[in-house]
C-alpha atoms as a PDB file:
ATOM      1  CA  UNK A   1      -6.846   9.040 -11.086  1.00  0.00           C
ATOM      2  CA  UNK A   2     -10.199   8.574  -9.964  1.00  0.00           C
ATOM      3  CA  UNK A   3      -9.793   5.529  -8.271  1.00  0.00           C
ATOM      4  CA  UNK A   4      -7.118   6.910  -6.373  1.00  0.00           C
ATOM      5  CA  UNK A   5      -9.669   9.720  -5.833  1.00  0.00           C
ATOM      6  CA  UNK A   6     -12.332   7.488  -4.553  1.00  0.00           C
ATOM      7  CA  UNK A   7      -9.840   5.845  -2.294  1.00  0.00           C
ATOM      8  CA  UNK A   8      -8.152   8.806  -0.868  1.00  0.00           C
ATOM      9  CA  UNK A   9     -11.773  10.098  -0.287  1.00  0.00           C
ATOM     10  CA  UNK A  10     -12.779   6.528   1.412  1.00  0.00           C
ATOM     11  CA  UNK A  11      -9.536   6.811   3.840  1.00  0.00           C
ATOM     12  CA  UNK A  12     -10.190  10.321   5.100  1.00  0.00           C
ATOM     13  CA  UNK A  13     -14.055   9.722   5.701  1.00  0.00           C
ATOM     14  CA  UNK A  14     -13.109   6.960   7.554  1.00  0.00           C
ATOM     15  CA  UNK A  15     -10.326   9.013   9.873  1.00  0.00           C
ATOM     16  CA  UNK A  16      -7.541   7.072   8.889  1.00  0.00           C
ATOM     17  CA  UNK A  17      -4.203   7.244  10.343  1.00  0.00           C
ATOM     18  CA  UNK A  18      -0.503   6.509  11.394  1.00  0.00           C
ATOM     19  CA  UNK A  19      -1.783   3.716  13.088  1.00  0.00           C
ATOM     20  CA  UNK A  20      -3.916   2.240  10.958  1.00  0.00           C
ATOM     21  CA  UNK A  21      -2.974  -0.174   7.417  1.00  0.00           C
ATOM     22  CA  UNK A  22      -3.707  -0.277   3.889  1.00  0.00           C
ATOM     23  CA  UNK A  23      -4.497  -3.350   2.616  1.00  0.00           C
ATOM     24  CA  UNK A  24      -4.034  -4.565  -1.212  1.00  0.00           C
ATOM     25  CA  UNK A  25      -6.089  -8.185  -1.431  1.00  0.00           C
ATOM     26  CA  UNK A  26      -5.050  -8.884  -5.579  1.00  0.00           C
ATOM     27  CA  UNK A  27      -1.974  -7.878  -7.501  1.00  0.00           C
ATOM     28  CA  UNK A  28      -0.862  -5.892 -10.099  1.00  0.00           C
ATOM     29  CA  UNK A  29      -3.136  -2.269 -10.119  1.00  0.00           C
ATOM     30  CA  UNK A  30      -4.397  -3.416  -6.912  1.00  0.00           C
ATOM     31  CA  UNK A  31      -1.245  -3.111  -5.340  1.00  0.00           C
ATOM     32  CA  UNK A  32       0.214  -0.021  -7.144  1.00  0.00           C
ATOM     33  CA  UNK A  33      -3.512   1.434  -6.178  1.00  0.00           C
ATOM     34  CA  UNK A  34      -3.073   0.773  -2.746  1.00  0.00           C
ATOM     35  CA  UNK A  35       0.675   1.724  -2.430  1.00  0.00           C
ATOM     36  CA  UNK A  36      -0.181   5.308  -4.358  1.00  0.00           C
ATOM     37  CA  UNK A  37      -2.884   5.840  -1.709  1.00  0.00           C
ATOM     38  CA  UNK A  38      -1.312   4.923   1.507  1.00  0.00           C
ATOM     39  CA  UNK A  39       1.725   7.180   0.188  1.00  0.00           C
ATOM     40  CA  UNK A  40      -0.213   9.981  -0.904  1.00  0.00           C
ATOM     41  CA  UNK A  41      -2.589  10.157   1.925  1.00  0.00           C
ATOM     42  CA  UNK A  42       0.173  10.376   4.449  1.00  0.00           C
ATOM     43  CA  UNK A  43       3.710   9.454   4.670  1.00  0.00           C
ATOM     44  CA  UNK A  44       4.320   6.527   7.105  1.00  0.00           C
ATOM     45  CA  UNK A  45       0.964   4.776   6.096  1.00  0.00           C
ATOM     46  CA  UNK A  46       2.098   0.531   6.757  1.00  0.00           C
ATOM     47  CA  UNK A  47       0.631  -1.123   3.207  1.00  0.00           C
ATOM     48  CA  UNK A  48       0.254  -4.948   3.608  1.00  0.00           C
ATOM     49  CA  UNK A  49       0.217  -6.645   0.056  1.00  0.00           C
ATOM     50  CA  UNK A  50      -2.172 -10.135   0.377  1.00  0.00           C
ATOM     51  CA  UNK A  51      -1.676 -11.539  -3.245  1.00  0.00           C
ATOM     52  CA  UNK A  52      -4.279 -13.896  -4.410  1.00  0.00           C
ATOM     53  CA  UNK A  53      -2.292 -16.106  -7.267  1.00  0.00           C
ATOM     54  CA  UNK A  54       1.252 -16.905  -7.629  1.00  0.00           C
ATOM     55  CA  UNK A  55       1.595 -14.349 -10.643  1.00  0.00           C
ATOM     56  CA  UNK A  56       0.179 -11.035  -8.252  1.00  0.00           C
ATOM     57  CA  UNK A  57       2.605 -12.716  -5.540  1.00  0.00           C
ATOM     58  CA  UNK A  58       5.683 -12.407  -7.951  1.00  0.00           C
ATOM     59  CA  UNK A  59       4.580  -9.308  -8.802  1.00  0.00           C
ATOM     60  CA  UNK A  60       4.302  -7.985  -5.452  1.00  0.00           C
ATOM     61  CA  UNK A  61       7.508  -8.977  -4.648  1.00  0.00           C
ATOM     62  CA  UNK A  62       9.471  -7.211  -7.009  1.00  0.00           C
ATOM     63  CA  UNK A  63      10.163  -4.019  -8.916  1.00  0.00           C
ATOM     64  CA  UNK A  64       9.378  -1.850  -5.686  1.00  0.00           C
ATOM     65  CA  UNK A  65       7.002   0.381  -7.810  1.00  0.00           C
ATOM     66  CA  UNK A  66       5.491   2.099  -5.363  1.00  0.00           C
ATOM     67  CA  UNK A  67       8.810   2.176  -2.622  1.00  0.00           C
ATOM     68  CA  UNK A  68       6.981  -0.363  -0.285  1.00  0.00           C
END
């Protein structure tokens, strides 16, 4: 929860909106993380998952945790 904090607090001091992207460079937590965020922050946030090894790319792929 405070990572999501941190982020959440990150995206609105820097004014982030609609228009703009969330991006998740790893897999795994990194995604979910980013996924939580763009979700919470506000609905219709675009997430872009950029998985750095074949294992964070499978897991990215799958499962839909976070309704990406």
């Amino acid at each position: 929860m405070a990572a999501a904090e941190s982020v959440l607090r990150e995206m609105a001091r820097a004014g982030m909106t609609r228009e703009d992207h969330v991006l998740a460079l790893g897999g795994g937590v990194v995604g979910d993380l980013a996924g939580l965020c763009a979700h919470l922050y506000q609905r219709g946030v675009p997430i872009v998952q950029l998985p750095t090894t074949v294992v964070a790319q499978v897991d990215s792929a799958y499962g839909g945790k976070t309704g990406v």
